[in-house]
PDB file of N, CA and C in Angstrom:
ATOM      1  N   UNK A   1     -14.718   2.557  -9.645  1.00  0.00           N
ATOM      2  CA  UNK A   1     -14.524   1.139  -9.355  1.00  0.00           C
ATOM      3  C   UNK A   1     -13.857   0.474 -10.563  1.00  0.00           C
ATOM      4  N   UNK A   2     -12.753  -0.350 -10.362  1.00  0.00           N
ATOM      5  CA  UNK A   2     -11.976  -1.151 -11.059  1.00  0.00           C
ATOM      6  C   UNK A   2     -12.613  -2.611 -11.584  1.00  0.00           C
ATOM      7  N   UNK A   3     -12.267  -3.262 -12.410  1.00  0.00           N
ATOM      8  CA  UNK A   3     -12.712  -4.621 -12.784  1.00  0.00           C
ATOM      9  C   UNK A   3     -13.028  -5.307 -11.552  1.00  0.00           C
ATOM     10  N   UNK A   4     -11.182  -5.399 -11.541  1.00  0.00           N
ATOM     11  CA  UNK A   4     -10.370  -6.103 -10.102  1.00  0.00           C
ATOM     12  C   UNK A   4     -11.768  -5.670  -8.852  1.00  0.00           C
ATOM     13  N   UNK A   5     -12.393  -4.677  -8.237  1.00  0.00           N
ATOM     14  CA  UNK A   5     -12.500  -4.281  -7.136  1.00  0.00           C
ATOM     15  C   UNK A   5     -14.092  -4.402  -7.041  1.00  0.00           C
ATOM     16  N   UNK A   6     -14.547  -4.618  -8.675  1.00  0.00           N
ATOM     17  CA  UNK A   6     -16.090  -5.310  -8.689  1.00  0.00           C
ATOM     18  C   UNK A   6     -16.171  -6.954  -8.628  1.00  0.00           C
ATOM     19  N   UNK A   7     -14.980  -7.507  -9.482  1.00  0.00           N
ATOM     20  CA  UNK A   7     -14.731  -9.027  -8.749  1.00  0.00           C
ATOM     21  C   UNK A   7     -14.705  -8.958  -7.691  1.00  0.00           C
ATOM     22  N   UNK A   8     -14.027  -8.870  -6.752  1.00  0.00           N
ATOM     23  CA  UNK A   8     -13.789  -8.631  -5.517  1.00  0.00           C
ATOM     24  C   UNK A   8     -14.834  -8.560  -4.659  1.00  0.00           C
ATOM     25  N   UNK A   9     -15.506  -7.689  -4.526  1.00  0.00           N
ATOM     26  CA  UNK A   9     -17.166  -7.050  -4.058  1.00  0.00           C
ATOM     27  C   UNK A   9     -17.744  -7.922  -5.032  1.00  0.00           C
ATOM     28  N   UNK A  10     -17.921  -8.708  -5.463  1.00  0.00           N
ATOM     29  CA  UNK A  10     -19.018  -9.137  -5.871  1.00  0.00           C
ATOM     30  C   UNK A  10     -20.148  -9.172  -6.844  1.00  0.00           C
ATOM     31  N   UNK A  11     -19.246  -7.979  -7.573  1.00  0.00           N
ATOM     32  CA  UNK A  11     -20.196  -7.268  -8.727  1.00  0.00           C
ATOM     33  C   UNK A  11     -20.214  -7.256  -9.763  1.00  0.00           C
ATOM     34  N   UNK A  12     -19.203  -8.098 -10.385  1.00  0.00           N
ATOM     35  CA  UNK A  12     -18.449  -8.575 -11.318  1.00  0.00           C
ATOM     36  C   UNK A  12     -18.218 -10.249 -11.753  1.00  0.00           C
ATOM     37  N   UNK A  13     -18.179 -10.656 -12.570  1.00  0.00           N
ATOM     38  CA  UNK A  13     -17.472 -12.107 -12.771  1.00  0.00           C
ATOM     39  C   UNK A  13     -15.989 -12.043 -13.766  1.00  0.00           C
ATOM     40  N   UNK A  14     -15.321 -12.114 -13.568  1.00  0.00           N
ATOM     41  CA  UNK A  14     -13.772 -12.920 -14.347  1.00  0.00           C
ATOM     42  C   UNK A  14     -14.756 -12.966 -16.083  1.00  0.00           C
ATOM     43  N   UNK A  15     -15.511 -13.441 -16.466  1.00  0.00           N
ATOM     44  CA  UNK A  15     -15.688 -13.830 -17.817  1.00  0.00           C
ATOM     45  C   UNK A  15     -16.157 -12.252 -18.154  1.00  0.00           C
ATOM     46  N   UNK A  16     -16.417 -11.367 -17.401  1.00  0.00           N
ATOM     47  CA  UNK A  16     -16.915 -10.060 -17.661  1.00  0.00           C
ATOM     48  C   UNK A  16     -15.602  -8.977 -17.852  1.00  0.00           C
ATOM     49  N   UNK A  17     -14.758  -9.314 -17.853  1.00  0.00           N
ATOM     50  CA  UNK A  17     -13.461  -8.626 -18.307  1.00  0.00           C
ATOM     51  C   UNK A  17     -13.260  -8.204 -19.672  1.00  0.00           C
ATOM     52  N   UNK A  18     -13.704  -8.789 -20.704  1.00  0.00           N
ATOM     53  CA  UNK A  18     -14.346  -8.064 -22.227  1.00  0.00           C
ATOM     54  C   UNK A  18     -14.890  -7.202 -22.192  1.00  0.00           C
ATOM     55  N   UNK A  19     -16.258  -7.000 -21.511  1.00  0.00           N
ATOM     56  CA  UNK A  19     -16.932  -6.399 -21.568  1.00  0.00           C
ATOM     57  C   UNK A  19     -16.521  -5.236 -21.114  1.00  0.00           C
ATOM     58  N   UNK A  20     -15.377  -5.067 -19.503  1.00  0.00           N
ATOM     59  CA  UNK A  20     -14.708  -3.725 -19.252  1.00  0.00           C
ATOM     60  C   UNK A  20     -14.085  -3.136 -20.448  1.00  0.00           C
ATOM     61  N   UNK A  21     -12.886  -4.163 -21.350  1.00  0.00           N
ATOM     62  CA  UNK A  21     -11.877  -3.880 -22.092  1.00  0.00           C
ATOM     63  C   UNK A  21     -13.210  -3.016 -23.375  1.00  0.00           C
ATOM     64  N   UNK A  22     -14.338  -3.370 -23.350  1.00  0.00           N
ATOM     65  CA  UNK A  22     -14.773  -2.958 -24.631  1.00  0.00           C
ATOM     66  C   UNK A  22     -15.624  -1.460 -24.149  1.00  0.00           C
ATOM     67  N   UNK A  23     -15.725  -1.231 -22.629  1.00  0.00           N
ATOM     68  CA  UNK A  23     -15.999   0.089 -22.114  1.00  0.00           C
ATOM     69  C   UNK A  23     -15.124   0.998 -22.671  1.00  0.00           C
ATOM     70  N   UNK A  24     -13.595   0.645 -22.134  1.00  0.00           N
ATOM     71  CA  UNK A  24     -13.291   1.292 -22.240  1.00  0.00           C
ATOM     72  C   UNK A  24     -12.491   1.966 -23.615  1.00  0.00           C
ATOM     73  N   UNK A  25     -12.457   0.997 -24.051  1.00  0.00           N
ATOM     74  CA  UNK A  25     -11.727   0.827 -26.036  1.00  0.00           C
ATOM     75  C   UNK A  25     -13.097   2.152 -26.435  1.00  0.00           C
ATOM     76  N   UNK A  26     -14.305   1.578 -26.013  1.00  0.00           N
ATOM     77  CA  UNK A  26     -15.658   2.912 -26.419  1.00  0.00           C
ATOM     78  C   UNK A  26     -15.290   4.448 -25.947  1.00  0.00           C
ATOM     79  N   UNK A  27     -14.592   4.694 -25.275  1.00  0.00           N
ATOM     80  CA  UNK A  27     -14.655   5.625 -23.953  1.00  0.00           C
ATOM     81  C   UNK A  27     -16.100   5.829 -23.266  1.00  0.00           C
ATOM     82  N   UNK A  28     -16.406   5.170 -22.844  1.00  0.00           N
ATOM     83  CA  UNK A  28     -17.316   4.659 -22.051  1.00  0.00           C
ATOM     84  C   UNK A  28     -17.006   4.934 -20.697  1.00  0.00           C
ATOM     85  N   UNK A  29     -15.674   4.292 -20.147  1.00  0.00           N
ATOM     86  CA  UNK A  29     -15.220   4.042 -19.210  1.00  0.00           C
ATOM     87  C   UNK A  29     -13.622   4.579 -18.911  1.00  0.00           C
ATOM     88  N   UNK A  30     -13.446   4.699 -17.930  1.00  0.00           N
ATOM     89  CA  UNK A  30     -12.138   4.723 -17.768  1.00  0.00           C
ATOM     90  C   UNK A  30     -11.232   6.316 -18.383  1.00  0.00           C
ATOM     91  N   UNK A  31     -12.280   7.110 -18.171  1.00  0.00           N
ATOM     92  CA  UNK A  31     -11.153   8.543 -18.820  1.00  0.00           C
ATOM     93  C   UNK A  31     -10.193   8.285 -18.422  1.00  0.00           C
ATOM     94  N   UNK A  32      -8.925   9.134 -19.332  1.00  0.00           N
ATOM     95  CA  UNK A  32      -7.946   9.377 -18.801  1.00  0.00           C
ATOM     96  C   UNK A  32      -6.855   8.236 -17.721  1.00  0.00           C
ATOM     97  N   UNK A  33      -7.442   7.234 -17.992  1.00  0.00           N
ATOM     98  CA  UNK A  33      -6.528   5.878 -17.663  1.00  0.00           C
ATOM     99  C   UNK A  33      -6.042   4.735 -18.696  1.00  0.00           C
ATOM    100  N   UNK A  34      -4.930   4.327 -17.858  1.00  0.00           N
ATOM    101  CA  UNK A  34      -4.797   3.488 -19.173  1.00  0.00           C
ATOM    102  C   UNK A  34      -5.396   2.103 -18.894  1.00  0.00           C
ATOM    103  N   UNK A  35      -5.506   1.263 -19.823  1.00  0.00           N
ATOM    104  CA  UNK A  35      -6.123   0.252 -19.574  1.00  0.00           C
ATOM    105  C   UNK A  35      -6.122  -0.623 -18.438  1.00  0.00           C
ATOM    106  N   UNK A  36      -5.152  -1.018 -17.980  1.00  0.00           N
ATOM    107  CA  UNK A  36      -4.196  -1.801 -16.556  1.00  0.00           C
ATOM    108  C   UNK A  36      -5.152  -1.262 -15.227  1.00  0.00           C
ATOM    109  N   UNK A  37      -4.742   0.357 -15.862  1.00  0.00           N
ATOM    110  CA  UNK A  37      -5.500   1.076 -14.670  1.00  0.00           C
ATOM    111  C   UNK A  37      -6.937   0.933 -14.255  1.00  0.00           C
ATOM    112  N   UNK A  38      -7.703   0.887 -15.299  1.00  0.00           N
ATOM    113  CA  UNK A  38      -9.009   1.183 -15.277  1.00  0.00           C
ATOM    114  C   UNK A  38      -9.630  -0.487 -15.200  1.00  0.00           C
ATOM    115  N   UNK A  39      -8.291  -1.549 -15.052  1.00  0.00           N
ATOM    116  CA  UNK A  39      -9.132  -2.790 -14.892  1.00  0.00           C
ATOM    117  C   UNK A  39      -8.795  -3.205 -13.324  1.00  0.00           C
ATOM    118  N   UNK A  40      -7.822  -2.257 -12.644  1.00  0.00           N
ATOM    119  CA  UNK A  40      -6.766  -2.448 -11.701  1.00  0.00           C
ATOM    120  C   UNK A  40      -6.323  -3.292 -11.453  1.00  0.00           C
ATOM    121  N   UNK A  41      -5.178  -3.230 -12.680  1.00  0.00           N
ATOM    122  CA  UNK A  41      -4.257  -4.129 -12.412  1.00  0.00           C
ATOM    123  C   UNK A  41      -2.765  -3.318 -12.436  1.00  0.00           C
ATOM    124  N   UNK A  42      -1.986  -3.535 -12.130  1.00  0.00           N
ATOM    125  CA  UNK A  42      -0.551  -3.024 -12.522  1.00  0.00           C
ATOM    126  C   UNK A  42       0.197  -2.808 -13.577  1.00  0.00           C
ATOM    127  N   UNK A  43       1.130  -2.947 -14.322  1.00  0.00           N
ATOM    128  CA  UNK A  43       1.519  -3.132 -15.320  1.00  0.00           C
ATOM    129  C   UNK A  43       2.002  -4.881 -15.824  1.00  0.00           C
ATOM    130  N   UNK A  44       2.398  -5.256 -14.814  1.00  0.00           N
ATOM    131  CA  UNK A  44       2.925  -6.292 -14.732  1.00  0.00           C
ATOM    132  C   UNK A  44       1.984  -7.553 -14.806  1.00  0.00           C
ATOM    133  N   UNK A  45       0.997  -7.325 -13.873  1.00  0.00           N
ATOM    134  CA  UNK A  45      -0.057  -8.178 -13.432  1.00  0.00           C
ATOM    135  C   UNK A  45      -1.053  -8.595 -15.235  1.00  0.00           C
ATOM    136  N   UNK A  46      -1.060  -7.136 -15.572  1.00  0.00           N
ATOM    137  CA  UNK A  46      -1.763  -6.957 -17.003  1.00  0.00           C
ATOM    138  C   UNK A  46      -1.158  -7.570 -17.872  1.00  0.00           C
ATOM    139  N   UNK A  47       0.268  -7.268 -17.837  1.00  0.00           N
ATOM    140  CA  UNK A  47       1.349  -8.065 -19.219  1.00  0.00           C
ATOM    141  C   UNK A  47       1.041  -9.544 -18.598  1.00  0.00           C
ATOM    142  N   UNK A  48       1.325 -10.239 -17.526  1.00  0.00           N
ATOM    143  CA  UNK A  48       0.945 -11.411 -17.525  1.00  0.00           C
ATOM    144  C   UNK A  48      -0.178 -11.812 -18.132  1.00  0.00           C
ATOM    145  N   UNK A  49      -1.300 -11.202 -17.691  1.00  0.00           N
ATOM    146  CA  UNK A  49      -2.605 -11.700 -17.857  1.00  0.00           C
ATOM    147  C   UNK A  49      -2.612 -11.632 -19.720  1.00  0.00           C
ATOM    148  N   UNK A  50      -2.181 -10.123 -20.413  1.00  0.00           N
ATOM    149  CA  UNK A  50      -2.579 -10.284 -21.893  1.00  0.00           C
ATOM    150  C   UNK A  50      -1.744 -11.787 -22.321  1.00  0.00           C
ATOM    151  N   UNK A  51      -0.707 -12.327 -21.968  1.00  0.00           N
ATOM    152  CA  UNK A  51      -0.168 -13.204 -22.431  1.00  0.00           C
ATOM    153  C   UNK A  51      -0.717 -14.467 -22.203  1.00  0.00           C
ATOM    154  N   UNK A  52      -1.297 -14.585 -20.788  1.00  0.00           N
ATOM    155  CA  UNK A  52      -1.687 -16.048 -20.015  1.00  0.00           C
ATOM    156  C   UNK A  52      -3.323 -15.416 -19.718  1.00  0.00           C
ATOM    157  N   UNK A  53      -4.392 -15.659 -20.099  1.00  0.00           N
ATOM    158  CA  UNK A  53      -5.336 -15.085 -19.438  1.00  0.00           C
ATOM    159  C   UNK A  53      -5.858 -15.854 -18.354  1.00  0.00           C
ATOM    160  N   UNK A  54      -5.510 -16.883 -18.068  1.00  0.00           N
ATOM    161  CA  UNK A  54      -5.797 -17.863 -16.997  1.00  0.00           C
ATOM    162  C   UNK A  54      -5.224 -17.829 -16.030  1.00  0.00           C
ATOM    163  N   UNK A  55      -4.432 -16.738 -15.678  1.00  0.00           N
ATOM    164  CA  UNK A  55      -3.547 -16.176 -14.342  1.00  0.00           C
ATOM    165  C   UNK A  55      -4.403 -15.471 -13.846  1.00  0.00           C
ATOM    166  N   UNK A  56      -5.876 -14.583 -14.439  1.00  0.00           N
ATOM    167  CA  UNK A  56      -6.762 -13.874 -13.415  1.00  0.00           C
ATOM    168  C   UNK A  56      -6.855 -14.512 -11.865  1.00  0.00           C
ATOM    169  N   UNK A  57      -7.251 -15.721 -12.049  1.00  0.00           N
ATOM    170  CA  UNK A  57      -7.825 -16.216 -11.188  1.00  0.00           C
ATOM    171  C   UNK A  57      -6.650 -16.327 -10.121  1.00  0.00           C
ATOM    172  N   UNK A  58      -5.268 -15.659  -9.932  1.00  0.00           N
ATOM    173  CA  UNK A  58      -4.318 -15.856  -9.314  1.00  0.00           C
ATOM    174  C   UNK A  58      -4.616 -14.508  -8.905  1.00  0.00           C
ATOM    175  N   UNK A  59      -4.192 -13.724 -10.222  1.00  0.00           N
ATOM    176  CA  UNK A  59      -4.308 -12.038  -9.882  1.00  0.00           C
ATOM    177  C   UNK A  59      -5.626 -11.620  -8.840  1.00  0.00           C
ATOM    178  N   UNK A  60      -6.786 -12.164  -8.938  1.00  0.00           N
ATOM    179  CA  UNK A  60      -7.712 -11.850  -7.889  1.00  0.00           C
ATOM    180  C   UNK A  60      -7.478 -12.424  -6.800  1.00  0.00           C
ATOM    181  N   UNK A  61      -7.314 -13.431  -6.705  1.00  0.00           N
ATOM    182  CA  UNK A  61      -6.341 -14.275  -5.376  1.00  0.00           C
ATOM    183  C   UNK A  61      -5.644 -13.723  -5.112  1.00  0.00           C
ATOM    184  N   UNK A  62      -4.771 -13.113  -5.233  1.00  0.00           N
ATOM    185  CA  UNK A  62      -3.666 -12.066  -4.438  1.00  0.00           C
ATOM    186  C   UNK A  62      -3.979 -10.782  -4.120  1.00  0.00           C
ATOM    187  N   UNK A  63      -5.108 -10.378  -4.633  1.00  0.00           N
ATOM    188  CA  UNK A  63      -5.707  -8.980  -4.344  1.00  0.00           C
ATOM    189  C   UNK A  63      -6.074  -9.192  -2.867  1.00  0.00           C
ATOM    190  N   UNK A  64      -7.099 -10.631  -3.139  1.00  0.00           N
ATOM    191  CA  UNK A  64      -8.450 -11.101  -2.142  1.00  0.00           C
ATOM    192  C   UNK A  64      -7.159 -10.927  -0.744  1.00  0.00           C
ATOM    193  N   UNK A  65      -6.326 -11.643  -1.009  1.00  0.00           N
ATOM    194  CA  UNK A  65      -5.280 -12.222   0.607  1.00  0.00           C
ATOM    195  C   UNK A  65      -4.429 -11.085   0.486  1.00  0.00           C
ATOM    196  N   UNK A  66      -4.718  -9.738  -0.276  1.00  0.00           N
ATOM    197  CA  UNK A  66      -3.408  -8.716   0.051  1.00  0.00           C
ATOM    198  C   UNK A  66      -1.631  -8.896   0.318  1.00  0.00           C
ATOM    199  N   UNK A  67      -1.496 -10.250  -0.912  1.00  0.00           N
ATOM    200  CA  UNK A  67      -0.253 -10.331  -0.979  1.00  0.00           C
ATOM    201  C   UNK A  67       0.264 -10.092  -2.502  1.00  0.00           C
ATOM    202  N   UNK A  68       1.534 -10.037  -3.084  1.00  0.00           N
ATOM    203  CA  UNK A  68       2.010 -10.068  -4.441  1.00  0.00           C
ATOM    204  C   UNK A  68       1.469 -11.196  -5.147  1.00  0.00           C
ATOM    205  N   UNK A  69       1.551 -10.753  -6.298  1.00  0.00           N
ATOM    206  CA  UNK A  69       0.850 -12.148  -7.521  1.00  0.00           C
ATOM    207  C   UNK A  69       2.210 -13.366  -7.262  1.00  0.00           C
ATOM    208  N   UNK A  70       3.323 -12.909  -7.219  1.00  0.00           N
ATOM    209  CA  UNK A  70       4.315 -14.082  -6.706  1.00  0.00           C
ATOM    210  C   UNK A  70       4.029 -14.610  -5.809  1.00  0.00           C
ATOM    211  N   UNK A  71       3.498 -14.063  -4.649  1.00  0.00           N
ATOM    212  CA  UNK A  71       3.558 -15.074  -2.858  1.00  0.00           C
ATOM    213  C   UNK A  71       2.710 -15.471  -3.372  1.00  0.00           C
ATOM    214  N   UNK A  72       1.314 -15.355  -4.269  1.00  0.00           N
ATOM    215  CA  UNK A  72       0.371 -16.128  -4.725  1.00  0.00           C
ATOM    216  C   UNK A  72       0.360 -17.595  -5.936  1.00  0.00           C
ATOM    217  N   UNK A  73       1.125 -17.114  -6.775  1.00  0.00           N
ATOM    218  CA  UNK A  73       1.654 -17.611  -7.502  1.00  0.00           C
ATOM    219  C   UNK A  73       2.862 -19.073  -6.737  1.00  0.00           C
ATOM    220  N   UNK A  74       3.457 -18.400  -6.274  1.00  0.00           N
ATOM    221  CA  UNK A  74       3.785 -19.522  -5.022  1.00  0.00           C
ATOM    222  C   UNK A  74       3.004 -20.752  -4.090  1.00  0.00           C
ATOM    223  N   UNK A  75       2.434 -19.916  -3.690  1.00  0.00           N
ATOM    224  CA  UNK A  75       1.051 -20.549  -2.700  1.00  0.00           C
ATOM    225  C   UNK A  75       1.098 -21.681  -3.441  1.00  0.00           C
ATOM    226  N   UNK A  76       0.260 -21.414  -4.478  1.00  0.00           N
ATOM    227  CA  UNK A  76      -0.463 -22.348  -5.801  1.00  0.00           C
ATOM    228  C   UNK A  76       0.857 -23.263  -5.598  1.00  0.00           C
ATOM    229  N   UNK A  77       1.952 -23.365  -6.247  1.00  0.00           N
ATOM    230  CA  UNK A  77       2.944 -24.640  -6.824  1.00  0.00           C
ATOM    231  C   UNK A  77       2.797 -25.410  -5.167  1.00  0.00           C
ATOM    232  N   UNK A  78       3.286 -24.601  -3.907  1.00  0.00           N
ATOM    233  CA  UNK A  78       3.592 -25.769  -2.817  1.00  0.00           C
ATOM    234  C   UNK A  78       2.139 -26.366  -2.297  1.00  0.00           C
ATOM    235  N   UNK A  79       0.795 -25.864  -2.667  1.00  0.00           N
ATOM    236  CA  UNK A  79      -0.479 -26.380  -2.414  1.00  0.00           C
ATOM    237  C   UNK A  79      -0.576 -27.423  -3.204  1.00  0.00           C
ATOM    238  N   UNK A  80       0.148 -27.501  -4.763  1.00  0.00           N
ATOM    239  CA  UNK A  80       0.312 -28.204  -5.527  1.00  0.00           C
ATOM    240  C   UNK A  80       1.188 -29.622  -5.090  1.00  0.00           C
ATOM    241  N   UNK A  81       1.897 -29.006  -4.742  1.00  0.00           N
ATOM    242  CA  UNK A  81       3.097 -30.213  -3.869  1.00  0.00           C
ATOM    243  C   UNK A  81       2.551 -30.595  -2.745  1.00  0.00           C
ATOM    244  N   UNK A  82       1.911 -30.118  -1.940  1.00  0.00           N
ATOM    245  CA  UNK A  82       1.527 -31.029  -0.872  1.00  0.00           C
ATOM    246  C   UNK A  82       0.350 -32.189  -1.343  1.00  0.00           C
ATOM    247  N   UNK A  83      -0.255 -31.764  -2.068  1.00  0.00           N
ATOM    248  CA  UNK A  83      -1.069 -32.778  -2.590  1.00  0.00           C
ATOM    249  C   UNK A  83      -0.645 -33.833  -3.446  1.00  0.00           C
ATOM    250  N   UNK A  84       0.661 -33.782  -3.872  1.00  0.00           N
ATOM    251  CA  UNK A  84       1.360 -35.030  -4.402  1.00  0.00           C
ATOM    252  C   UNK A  84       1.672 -36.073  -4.163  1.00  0.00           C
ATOM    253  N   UNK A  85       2.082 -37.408  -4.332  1.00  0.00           N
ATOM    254  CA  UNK A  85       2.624 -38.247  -3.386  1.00  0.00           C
ATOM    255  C   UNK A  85       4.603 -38.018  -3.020  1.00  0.00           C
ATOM    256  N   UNK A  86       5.125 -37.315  -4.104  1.00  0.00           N
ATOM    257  CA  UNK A  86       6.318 -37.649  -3.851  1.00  0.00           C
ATOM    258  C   UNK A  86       6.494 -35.903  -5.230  1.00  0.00           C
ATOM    259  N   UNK A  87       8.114 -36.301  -4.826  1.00  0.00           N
ATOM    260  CA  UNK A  87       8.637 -34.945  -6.064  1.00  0.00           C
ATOM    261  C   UNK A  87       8.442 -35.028  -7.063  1.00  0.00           C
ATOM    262  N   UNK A  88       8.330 -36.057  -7.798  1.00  0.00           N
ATOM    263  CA  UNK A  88       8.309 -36.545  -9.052  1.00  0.00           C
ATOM    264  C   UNK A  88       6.902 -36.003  -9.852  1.00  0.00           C
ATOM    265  N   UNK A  89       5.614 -36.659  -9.116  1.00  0.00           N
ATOM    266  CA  UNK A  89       4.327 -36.337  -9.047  1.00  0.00           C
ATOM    267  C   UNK A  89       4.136 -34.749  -9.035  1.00  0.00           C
ATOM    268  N   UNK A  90       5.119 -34.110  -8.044  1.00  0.00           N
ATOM    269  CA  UNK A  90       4.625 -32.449  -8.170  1.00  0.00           C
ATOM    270  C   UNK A  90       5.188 -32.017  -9.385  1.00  0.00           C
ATOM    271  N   UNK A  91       5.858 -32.310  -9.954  1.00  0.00           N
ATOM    272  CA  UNK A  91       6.786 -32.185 -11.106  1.00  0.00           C
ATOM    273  C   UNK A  91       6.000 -32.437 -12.227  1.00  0.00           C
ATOM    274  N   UNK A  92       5.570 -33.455 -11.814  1.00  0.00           N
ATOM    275  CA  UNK A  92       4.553 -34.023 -13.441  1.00  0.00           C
ATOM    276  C   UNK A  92       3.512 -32.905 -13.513  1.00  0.00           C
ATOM    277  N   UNK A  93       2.490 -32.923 -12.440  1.00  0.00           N
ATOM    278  CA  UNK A  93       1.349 -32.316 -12.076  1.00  0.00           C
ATOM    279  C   UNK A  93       1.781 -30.782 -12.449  1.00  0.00           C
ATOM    280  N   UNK A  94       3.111 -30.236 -11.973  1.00  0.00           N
ATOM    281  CA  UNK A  94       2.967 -28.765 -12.603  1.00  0.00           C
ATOM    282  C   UNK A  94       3.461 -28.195 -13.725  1.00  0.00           C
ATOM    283  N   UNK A  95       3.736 -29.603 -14.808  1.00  0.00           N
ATOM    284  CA  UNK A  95       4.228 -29.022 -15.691  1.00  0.00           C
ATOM    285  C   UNK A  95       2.834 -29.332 -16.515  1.00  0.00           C
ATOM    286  N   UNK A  96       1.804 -30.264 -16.097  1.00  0.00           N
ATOM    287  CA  UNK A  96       0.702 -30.517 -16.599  1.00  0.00           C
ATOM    288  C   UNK A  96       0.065 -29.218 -16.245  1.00  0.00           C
ATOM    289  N   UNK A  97      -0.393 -28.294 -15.596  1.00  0.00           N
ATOM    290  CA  UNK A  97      -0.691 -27.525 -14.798  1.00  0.00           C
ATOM    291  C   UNK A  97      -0.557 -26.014 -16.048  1.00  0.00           C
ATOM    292  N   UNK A  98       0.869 -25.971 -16.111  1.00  0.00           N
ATOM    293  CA  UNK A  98       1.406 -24.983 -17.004  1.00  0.00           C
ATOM    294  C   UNK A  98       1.134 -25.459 -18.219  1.00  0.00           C
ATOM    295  N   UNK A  99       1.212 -26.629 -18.743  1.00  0.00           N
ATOM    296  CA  UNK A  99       0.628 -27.040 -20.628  1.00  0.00           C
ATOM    297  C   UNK A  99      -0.689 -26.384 -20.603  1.00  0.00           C
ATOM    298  N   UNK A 100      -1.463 -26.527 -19.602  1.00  0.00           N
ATOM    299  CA  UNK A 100      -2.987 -25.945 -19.785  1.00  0.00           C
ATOM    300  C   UNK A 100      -3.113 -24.923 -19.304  1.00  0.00           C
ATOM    301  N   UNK A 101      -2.152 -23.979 -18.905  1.00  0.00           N
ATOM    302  CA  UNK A 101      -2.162 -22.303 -18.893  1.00  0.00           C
ATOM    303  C   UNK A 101      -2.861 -21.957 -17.846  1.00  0.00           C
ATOM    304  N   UNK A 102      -3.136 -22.932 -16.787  1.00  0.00           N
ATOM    305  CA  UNK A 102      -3.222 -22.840 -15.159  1.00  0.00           C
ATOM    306  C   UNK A 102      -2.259 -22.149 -14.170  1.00  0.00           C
ATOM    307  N   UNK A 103      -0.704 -22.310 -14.787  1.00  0.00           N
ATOM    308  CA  UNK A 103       0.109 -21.657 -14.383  1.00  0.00           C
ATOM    309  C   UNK A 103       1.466 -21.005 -14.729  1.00  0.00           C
TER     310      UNK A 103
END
């Protein structure tokens, strides 16, 4: 079982993702995988996340609805825009959004 797939199920919390990374840094966990792997994430999904760690909550969102972290990542900005009053407002709101590493 993966990070990703104990969030998921239930068995896990998002703030417990240290605690995998420090399984497996022990070898504790995760033979013979590399890190990405053993948290299941991709390569990509992982380079996001080491850079932004506040994209989990996207990356499990796209697991949960079985689409790409983009169609998810998407979702988010036009859910964002519909709740605006006008373009301007979605504009403000998602660049406020991205200053605080929401997106």
């Amino acid at each position: 079982m993966t990070f990703i797939s104990n969030c998921l199920a239930g068995e896990a919390f998002m703030n417990e993702i240290d605690d995998y990374i420090a399984q497996w840094h022990s070898g504790l966990a995760g033979k013979n995988q590399e890190l990405h792997e053993f948290l299941g994430m991709s390569w990509e999904e992982y380079s996001l996340w080491a850079t932004r760690p506040s994209i989990l909550a996207a990356i499990l969102n796209s697991k949960l609805r079985h689409i790409s972290l983009n169609e998810e990542l998407n979702f988010e900005r036009v859910a964002l825009a519909a709740r605006a009053k006008n373009n301007q407002e979605a504009a403000k709101m998602e660049e406020w959004l991205k200053r605080i590493g929401k997106i």
